[in-house]
C-alpha atoms as a PDB file:
ATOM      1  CA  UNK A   1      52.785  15.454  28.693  1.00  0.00           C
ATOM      2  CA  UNK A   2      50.382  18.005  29.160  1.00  0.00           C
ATOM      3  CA  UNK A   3      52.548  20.951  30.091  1.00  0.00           C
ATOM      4  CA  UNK A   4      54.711  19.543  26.782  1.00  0.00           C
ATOM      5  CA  UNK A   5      51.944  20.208  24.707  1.00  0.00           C
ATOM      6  CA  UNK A   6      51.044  23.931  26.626  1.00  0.00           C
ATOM      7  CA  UNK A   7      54.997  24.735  26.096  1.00  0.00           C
ATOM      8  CA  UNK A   8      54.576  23.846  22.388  1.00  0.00           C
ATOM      9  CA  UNK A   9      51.374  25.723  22.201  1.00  0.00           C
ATOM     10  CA  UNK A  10      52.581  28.901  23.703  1.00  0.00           C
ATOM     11  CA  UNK A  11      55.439  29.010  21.869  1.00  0.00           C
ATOM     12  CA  UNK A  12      53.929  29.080  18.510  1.00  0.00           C
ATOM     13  CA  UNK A  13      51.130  31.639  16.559  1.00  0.00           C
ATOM     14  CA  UNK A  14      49.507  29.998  14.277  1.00  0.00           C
ATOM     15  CA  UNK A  15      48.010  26.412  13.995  1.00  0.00           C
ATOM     16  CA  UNK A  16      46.232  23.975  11.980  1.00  0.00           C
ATOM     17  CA  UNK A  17      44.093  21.158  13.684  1.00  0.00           C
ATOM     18  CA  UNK A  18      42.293  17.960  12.325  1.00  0.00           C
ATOM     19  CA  UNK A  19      41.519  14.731  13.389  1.00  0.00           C
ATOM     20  CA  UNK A  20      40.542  11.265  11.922  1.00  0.00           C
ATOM     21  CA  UNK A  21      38.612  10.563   8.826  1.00  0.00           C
ATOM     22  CA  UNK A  22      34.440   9.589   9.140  1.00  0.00           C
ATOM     23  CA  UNK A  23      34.912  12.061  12.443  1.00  0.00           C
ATOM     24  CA  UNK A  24      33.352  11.745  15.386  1.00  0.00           C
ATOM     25  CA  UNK A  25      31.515  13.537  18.187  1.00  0.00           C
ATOM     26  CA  UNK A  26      34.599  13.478  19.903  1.00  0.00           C
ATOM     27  CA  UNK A  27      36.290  14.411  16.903  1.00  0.00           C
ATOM     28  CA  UNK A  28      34.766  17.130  15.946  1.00  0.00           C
ATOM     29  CA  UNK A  29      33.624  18.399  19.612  1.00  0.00           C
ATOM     30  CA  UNK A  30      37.654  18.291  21.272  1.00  0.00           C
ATOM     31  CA  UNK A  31      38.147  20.050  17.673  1.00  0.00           C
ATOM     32  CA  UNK A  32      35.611  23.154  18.164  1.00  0.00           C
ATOM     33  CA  UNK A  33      36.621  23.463  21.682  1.00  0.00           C
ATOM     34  CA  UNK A  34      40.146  23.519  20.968  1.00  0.00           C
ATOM     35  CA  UNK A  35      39.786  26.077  18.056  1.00  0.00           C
ATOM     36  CA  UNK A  36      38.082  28.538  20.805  1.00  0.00           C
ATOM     37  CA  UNK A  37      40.481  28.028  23.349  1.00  0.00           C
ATOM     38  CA  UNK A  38      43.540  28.779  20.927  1.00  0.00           C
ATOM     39  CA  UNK A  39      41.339  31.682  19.872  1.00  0.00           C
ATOM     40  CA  UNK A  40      41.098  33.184  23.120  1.00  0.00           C
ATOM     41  CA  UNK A  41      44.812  32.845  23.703  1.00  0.00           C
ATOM     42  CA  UNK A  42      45.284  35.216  20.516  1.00  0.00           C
ATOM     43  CA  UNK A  43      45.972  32.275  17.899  1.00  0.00           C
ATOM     44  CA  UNK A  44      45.470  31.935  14.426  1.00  0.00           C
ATOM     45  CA  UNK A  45      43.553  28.340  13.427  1.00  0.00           C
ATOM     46  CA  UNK A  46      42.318  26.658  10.815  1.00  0.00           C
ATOM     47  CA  UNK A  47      40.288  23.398  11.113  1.00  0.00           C
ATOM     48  CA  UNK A  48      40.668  20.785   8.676  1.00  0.00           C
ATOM     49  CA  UNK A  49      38.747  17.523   7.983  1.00  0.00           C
ATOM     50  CA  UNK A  50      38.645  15.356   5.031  1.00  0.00           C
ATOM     51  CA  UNK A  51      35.261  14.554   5.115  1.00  0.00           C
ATOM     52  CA  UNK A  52      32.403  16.637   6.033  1.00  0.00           C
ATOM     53  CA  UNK A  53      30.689  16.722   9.209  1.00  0.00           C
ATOM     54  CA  UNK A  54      28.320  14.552  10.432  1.00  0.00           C
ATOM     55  CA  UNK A  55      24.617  15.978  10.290  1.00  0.00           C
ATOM     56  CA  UNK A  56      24.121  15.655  14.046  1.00  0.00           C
ATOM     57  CA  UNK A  57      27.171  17.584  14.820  1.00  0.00           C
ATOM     58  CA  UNK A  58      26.258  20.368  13.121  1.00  0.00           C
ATOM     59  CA  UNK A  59      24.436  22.292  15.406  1.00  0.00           C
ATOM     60  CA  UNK A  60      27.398  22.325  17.434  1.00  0.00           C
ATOM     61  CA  UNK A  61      28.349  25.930  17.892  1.00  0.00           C
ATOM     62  CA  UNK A  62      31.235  26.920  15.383  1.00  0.00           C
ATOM     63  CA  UNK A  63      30.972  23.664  13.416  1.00  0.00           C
ATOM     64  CA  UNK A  64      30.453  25.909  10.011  1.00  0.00           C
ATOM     65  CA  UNK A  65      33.926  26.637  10.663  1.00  0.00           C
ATOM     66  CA  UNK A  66      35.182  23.481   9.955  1.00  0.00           C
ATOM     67  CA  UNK A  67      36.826  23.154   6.130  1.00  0.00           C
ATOM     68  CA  UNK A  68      36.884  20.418   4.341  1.00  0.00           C
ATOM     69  CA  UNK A  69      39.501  19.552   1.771  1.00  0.00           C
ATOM     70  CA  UNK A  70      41.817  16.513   0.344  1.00  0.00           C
ATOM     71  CA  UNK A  71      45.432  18.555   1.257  1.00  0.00           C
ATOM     72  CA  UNK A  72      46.588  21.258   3.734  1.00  0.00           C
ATOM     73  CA  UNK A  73      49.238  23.772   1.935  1.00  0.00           C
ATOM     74  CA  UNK A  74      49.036  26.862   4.292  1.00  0.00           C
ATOM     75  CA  UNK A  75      51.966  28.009   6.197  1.00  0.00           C
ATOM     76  CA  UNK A  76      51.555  27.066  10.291  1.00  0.00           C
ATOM     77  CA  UNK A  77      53.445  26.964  13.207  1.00  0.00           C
ATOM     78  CA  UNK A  78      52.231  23.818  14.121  1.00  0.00           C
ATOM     79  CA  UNK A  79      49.662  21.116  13.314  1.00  0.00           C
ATOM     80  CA  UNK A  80      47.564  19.734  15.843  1.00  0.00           C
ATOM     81  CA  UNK A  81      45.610  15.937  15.389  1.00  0.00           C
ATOM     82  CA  UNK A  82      43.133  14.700  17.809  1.00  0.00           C
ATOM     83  CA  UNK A  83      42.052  11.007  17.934  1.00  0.00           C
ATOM     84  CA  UNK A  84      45.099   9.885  15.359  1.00  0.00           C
ATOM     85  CA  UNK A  85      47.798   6.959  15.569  1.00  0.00           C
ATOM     86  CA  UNK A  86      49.508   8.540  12.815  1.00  0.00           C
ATOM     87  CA  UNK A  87      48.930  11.511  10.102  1.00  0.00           C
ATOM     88  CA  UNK A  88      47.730   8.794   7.110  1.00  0.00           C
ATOM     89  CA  UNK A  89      44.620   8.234   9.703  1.00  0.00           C
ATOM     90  CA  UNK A  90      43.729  11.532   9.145  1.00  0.00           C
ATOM     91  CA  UNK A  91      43.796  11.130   5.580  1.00  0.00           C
ATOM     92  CA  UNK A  92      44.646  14.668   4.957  1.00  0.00           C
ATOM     93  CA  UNK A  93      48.133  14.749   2.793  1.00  0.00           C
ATOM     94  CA  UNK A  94      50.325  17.395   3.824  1.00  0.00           C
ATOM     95  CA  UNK A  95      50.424  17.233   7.277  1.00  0.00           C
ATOM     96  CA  UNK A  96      54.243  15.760   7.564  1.00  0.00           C
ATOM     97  CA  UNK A  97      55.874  19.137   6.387  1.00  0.00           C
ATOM     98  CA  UNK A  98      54.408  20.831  10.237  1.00  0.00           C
ATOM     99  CA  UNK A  99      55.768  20.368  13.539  1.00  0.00           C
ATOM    100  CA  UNK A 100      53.250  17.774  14.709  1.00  0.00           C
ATOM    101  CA  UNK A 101      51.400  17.966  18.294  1.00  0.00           C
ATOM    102  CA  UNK A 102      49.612  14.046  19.192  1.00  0.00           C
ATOM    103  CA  UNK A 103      46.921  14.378  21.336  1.00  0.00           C
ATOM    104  CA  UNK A 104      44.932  11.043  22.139  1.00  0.00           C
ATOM    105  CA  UNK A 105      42.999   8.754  24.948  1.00  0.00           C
ATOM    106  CA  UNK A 106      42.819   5.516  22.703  1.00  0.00           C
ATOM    107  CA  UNK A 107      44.722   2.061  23.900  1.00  0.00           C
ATOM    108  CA  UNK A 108      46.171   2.295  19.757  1.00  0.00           C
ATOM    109  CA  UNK A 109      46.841   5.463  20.481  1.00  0.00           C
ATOM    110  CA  UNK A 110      50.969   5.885  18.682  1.00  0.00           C
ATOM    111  CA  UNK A 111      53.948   8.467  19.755  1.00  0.00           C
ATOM    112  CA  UNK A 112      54.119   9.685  15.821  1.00  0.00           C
ATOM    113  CA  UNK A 113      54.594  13.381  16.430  1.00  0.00           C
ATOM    114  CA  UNK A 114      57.214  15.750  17.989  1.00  0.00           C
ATOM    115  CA  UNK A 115      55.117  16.359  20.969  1.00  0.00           C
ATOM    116  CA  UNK A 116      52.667  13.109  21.661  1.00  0.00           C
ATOM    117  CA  UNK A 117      49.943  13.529  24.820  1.00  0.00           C
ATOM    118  CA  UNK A 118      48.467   9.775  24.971  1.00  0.00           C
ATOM    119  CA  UNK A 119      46.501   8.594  28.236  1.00  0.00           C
ATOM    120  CA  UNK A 120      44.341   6.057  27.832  1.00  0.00           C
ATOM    121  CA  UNK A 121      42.417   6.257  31.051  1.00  0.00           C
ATOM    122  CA  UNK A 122      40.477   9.347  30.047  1.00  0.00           C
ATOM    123  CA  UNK A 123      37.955   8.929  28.925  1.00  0.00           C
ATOM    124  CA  UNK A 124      37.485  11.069  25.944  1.00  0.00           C
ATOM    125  CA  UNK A 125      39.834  13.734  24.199  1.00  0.00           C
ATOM    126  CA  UNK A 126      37.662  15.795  25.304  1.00  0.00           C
ATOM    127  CA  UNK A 127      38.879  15.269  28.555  1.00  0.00           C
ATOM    128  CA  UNK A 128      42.336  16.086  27.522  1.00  0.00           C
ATOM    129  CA  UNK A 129      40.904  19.330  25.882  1.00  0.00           C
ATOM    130  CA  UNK A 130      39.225  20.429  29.393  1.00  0.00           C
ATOM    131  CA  UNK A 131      42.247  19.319  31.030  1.00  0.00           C
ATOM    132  CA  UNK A 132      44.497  21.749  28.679  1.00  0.00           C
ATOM    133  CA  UNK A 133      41.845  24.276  28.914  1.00  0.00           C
ATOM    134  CA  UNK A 134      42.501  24.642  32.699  1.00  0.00           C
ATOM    135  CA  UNK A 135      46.104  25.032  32.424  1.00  0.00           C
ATOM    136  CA  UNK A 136      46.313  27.419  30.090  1.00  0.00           C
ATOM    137  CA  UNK A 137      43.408  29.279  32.777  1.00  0.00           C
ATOM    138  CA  UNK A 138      41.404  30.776  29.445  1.00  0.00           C
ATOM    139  CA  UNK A 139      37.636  31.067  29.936  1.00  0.00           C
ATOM    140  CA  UNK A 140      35.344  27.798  29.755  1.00  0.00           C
ATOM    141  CA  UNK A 141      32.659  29.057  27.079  1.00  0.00           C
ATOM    142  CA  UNK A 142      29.274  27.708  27.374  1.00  0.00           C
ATOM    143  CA  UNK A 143      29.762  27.169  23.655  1.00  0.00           C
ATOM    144  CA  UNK A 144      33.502  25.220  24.208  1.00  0.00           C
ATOM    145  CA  UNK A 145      31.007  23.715  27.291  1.00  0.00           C
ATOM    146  CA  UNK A 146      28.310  22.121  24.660  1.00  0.00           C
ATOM    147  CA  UNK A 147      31.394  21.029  22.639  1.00  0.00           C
ATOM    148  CA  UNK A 148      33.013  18.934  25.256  1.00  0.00           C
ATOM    149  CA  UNK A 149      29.477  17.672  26.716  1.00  0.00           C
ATOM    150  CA  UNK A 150      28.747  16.149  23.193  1.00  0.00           C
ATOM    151  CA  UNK A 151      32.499  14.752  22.893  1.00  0.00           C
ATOM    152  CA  UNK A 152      31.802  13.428  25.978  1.00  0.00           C
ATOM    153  CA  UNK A 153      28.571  12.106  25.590  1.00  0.00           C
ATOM    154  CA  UNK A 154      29.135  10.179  22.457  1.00  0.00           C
ATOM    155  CA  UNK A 155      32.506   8.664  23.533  1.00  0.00           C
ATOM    156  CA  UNK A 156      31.132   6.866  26.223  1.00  0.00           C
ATOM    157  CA  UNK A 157      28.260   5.722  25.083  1.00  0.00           C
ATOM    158  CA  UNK A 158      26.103   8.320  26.567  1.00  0.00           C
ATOM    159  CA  UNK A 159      27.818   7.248  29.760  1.00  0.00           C
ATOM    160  CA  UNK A 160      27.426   3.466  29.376  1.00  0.00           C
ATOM    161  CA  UNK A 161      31.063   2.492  28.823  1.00  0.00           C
ATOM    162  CA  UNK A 162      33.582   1.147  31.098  1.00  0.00           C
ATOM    163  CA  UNK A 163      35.926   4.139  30.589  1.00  0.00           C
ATOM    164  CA  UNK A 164      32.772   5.945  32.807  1.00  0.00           C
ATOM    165  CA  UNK A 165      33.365   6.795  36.295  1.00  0.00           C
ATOM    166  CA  UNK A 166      33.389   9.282  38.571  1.00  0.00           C
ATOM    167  CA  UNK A 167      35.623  11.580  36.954  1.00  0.00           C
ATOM    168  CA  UNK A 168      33.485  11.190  34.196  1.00  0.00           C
ATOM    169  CA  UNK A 169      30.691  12.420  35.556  1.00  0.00           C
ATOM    170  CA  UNK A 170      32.550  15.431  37.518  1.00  0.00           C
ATOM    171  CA  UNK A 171      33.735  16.372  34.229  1.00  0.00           C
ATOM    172  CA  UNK A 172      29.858  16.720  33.085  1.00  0.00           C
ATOM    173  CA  UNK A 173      29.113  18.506  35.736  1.00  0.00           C
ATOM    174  CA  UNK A 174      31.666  21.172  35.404  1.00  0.00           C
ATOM    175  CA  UNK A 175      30.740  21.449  31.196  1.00  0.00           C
ATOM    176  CA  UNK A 176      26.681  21.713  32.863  1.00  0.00           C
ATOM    177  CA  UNK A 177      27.787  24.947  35.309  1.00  0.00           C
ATOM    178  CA  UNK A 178      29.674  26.146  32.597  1.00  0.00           C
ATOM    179  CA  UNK A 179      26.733  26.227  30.376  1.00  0.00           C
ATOM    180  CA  UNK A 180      26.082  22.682  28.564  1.00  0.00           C
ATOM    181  CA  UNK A 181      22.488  21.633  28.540  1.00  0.00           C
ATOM    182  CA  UNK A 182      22.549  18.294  28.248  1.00  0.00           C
ATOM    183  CA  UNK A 183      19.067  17.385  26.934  1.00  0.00           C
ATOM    184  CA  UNK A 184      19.380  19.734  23.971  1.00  0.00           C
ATOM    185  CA  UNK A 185      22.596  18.064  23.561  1.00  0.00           C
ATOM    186  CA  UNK A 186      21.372  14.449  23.756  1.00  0.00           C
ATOM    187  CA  UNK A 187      18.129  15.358  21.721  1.00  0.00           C
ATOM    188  CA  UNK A 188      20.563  16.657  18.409  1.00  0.00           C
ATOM    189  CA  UNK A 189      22.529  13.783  19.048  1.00  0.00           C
ATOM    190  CA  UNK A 190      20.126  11.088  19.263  1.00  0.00           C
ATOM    191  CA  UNK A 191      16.892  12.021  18.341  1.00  0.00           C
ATOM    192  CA  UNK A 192      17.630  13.930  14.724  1.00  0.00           C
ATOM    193  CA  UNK A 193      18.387  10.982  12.555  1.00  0.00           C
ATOM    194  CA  UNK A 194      17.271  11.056   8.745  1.00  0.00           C
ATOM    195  CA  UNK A 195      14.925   8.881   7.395  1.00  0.00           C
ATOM    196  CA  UNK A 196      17.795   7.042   5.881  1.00  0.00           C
ATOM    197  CA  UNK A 197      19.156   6.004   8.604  1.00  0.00           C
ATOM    198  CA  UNK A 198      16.231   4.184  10.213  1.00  0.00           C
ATOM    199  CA  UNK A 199      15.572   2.056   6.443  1.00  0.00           C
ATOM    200  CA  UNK A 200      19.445   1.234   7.128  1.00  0.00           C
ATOM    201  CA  UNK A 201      18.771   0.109  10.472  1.00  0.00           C
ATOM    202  CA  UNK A 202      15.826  -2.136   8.921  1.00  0.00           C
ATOM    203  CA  UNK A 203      18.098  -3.476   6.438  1.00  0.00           C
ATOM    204  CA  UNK A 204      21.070  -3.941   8.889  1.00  0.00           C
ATOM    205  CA  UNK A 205      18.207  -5.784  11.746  1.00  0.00           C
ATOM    206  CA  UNK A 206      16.922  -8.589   8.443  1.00  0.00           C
ATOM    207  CA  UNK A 207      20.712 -10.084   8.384  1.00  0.00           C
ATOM    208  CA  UNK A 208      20.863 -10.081  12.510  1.00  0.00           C
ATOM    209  CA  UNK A 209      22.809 -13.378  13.646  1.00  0.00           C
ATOM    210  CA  UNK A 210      23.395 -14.303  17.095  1.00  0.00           C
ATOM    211  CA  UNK A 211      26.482 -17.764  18.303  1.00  0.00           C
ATOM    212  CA  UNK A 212      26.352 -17.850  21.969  1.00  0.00           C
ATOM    213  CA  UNK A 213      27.633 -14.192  23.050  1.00  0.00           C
ATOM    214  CA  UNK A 214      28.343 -12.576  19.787  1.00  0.00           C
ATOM    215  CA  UNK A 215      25.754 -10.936  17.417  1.00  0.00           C
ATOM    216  CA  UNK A 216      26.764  -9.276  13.695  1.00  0.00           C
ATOM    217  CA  UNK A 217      24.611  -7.731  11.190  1.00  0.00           C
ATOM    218  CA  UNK A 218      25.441  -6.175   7.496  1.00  0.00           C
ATOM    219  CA  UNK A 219      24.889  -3.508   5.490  1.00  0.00           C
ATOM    220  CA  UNK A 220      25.491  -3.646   1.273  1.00  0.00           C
ATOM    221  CA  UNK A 221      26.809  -1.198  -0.760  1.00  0.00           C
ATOM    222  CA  UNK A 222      23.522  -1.655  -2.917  1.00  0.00           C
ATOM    223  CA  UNK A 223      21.156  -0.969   0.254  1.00  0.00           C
ATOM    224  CA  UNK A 224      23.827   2.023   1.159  1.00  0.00           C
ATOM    225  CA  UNK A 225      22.549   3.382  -2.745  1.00  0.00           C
ATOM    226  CA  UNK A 226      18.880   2.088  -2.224  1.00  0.00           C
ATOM    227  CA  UNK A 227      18.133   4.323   0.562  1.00  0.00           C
ATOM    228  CA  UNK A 228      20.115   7.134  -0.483  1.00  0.00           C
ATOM    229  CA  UNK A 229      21.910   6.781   3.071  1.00  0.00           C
ATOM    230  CA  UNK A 230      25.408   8.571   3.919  1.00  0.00           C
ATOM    231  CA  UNK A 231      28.591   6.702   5.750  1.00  0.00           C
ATOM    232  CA  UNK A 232      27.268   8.461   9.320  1.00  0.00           C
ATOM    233  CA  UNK A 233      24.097   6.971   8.534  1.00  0.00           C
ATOM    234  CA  UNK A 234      25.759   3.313   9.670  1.00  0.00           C
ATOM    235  CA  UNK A 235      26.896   4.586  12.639  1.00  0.00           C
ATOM    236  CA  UNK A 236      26.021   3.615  15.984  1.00  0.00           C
ATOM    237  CA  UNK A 237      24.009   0.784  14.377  1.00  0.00           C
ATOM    238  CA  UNK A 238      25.643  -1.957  15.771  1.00  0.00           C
ATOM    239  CA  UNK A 239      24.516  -1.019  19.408  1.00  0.00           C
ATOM    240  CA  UNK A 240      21.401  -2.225  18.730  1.00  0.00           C
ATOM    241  CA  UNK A 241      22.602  -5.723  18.241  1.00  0.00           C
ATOM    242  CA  UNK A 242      24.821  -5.048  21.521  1.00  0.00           C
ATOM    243  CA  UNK A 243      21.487  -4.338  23.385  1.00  0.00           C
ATOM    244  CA  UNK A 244      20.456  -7.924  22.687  1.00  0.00           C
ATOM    245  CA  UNK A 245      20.266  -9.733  26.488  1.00  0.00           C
ATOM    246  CA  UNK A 246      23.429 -12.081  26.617  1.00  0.00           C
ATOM    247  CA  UNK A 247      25.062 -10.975  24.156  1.00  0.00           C
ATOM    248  CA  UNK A 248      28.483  -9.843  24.939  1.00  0.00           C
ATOM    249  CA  UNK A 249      29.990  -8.886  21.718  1.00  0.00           C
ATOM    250  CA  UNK A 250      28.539  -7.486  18.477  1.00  0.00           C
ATOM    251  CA  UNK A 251      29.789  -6.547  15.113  1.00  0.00           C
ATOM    252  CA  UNK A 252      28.669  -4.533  12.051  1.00  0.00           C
ATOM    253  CA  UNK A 253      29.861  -5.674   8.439  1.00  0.00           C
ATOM    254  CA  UNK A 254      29.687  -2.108   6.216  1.00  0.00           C
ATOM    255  CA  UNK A 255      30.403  -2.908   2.433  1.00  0.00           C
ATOM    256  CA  UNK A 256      32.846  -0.481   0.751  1.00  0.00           C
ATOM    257  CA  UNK A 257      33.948  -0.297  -2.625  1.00  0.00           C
ATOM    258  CA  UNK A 258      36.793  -2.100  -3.780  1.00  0.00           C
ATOM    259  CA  UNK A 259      35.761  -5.753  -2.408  1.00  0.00           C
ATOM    260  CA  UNK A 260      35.984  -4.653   1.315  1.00  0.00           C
ATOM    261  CA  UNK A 261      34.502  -4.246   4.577  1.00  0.00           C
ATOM    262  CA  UNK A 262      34.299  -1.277   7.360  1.00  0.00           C
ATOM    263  CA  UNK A 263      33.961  -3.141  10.560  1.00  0.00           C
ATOM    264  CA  UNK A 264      32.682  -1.603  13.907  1.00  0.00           C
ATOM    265  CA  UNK A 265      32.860  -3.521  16.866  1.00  0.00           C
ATOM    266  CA  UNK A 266      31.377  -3.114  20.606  1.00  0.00           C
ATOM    267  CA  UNK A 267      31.331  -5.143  23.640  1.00  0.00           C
ATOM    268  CA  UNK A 268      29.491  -4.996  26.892  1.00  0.00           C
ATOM    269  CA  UNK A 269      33.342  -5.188  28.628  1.00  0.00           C
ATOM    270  CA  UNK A 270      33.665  -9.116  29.090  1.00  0.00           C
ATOM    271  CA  UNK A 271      35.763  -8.787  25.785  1.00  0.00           C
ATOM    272  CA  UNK A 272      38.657  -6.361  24.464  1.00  0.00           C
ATOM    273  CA  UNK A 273      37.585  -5.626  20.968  1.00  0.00           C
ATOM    274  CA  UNK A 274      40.630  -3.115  20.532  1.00  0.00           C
ATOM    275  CA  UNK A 275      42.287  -6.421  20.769  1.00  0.00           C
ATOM    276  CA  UNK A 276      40.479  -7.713  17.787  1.00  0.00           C
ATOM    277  CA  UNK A 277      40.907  -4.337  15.681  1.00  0.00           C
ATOM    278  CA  UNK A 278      44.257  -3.780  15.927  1.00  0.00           C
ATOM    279  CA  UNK A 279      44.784  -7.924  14.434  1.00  0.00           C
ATOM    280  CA  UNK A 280      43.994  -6.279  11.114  1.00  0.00           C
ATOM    281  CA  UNK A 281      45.523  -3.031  11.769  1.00  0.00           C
ATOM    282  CA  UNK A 282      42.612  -0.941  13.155  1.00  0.00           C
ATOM    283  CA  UNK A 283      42.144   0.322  16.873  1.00  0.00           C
ATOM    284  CA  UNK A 284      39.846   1.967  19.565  1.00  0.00           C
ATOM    285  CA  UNK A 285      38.854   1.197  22.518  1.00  0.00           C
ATOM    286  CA  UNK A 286      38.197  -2.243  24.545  1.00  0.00           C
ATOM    287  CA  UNK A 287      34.559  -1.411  24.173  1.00  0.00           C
ATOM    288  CA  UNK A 288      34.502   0.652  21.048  1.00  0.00           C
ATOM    289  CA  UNK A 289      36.423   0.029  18.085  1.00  0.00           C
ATOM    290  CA  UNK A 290      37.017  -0.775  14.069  1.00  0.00           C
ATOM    291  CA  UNK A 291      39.080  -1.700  11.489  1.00  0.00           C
ATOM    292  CA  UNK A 292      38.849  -3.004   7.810  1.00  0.00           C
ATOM    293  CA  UNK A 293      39.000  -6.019   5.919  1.00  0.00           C
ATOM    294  CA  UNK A 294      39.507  -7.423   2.193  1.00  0.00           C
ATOM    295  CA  UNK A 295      37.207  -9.595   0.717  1.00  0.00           C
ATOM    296  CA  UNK A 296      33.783 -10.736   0.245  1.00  0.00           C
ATOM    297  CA  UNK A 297      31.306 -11.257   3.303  1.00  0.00           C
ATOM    298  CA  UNK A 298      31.810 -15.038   3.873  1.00  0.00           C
ATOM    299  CA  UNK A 299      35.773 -14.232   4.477  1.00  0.00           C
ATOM    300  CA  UNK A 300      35.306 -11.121   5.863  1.00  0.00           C
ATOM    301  CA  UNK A 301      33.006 -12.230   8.910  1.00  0.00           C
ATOM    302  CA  UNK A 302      35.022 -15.884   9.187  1.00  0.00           C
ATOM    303  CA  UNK A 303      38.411 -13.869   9.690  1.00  0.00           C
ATOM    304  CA  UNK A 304      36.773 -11.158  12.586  1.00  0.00           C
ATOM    305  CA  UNK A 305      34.867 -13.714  14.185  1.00  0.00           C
ATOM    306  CA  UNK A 306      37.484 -16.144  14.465  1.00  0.00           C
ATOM    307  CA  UNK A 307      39.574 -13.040  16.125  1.00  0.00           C
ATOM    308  CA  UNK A 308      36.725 -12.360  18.323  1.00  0.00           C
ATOM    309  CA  UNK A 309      36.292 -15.923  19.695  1.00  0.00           C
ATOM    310  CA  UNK A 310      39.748 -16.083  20.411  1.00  0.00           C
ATOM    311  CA  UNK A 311      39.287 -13.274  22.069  1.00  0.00           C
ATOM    312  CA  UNK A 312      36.392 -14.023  24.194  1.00  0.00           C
ATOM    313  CA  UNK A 313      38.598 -17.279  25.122  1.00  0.00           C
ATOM    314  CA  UNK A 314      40.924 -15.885  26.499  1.00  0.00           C
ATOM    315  CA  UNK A 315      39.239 -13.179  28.561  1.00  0.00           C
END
């Protein structure tokens, strides 16, 4: 798959690449390092999201490169999506009219495109993006470096996932020699939340409830408006109900307009929550993942944690 997607690279000049809606750090950090690495082999690109960056990412190096906009029209070669299971995840319109290049790690992940590059046992796309980087033998950057570290990084739970091994960690050390400094990485990542965020994380903490191995917590719409918070500002939230001791599975309720929930979901490995996402059409990881769900907060949490205690059942 890989030397697919370097035979479809080299054979084309210009590019567009995007990835999923509410982005990432590996998102957005495969995405930078990419755009250099197509750079340096004489490309044109364009980077596309549909929403904005988060805050924490934007220190990355090139990240004010990154456009933002509902629709692609421009004329390219190809269009490249990172972390997708189709072109509507992206939620960019446009993107069908472009010969399309897949490249993913997640268990969800779908063949939709002319030239799909799934594996699942990477542990990040950023992985992938190292791995292509390699074969194409272009210069490691220490700015494509930082990008991959923080890709890294975040998708595995600053290493805590079971997708973490020794790979993992060879891969870290070859972004640190080429020029990734990990604790200013970890420090924007983790230590430069807005006040916002924290009130959230009050709010979210009040409606904490724990049955046996699974914890869940909420956030409103009205406390989203209250504390003037942003959609990144819920994430990573529901770790802290993961840290709880014995508790194996945990779940954040996020209130969207339109009578609906965003629903993250984590697990210490004992369960597969991609399991429990993709029952109402979502995906991720067996650790890490989300979907959505109609209704108000009494159906919402009896329909995902009946899913999850079937789960945990049967695992």
């Amino acid at each position: 798959m890989l030397e697919q997607v370097l035979n479809a690279i080299e054979g084309r000049q210009s590019f567009l690449l995007t990835s999923h809606a509410r982005p990432d750090g590996d998102a957005i950090g495969s995405l930078l390092a990419l755009r250099s690495l197509l750079l340096q082999m004489d490309k044109r690109v364009d980077v596309v999201m549909h929403d904005p960056v988060p805050r924490v990412y934007r220190t990355l190096p090139t990240a004010d490169q990154i456009l933002q906009a509902p629709q692609v029209y421009g004329e390219y070669d190809a269009a490249i999506l990172l972390e997708c299971d189709s072109t509507q995840r992206s939620h960019l319109s446009g993107l069908e009219r472009y010969f399309l290049i897949n490249i993913d790690h997640h268990q969800s992940g779908r063949a939709f495109a002319r030239v799909n590059w799934i594996d699942p046992h990477a542990s990040s796309t950023a992985e992938l993006i190292f791995r292509l980087v390699r074969a194409t033998g272009t210069q490691l950057t220490p700015e494509m470096a930082t990008c991959l570290y923080a890709a890294v990084l975040t998708d595995t739970g600053a290493f805590a996932y079971n997708s973490t091994n020794a790979d993992t960690f060879s891969l870290a050390r070859e972004l640190t020699l080429a020029g990734a400094d990990p604790a200013m990485i970890a420090r924007g990542i983790y230590f430069s939340h807005a006040p916002a965020k924290i009130r959230l994380l009050g709010a979210a903490l009040s409606t904490l409830s724990i049955e046996n191995e699974i914890a869940w917590m909420l956030v409103t719409q009205a406390q989203m408006e209250q504390f003037g918070a942003l959609e990144e500002d819920c994430e990573g939230l529901v770790n802290y109900a993961l840290s709880i001791q014995d508790v194996q599975v945990a779940v954040f309720f996020r209130e969207i307009p339109g009578n609906r929930f965003r629903v993250s979901l984590r697990s210490k490995g004992k369960v597969n929550v991609a399991a429990v996402a993709e029952h109402f059409g979502g995906g991720g990881h067996e650790c890490a993942s989300g979907c959505s769900v109609l209704g108000d907060i009494e159906l919402a949490a009896e329909l995902v944690l009946a899913q999850v205690r079937l789960q945990a059942e049967t695992s």
